[in-house]
Protein backbone atom coordinates (compact mmCIF):
# COMPACT_ATOMS: atom_id res chain seq x y z
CA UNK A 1 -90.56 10.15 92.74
CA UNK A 2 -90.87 12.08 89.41
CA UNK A 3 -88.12 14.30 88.35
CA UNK A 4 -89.64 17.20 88.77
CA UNK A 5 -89.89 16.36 92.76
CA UNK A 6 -86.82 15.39 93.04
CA UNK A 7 -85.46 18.98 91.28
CA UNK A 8 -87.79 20.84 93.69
CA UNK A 9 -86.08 19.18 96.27
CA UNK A 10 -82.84 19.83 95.11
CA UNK A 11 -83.63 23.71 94.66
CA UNK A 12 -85.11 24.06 98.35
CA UNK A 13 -81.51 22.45 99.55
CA UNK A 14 -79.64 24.58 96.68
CA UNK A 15 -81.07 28.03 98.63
CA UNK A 16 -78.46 30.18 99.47
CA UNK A 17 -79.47 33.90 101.33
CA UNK A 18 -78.04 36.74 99.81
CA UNK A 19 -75.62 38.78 102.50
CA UNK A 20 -77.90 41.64 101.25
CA UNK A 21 -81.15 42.96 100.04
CA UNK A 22 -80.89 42.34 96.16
CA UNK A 23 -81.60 46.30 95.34
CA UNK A 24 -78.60 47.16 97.02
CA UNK A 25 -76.28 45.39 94.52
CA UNK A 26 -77.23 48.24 92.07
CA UNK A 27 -76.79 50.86 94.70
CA UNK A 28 -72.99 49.73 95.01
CA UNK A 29 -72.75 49.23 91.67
CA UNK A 30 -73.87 53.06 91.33
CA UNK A 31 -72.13 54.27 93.92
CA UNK A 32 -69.02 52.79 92.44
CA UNK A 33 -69.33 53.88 88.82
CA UNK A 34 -70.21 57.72 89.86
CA UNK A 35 -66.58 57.40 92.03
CA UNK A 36 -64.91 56.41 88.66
CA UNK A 37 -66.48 58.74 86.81
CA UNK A 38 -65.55 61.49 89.04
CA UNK A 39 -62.35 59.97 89.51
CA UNK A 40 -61.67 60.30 85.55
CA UNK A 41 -63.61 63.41 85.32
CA UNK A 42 -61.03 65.33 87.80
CA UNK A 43 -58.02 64.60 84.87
CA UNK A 44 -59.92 66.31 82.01
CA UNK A 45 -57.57 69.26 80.62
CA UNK A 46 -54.62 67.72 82.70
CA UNK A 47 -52.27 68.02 79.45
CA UNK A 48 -53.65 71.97 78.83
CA UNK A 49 -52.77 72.71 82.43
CA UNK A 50 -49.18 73.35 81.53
CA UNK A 51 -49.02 74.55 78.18
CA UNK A 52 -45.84 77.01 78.65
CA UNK A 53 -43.25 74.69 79.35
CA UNK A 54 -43.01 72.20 76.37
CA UNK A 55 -43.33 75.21 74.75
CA UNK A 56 -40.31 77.34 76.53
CA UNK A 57 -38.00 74.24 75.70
CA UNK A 58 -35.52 74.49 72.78
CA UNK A 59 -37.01 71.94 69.57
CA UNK A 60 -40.08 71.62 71.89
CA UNK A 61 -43.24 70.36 69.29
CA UNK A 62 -40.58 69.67 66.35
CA UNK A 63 -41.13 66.17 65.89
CA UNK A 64 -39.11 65.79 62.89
């Protein structure tokens, strides 16, 4: 037996199926991301949402 028989071999034993369809790994990995980025894109302006009360506070924004 040559080497390279005996690493075919090896591969065919190696094989191991895929629990699904190798497109839909992106699909998750889309699916995921766009939830994140929604996720963070729902806290934008979070610290401009209350902008009176640090304000209405004595030595509020004096950071002496």
């Amino acid at each position: 037996m040559s080497i390279s028989t005996i690493l075919v071999s090896a591969a065919e034993a190696a094989h191991v199926e895929l629990p699904m369809p190798s497109f839909m790994y992106g699909v998750v990995a889309l699916v995921v991301f766009t939830i994140l980025g929604v996720t963070t894109f729902t806290y934008r302006d979070v610290a401009n949402r209350h902008s009176q009360k640090p304000a209405a506070q004595p030595g509020a924004g004096s950071h002496h």
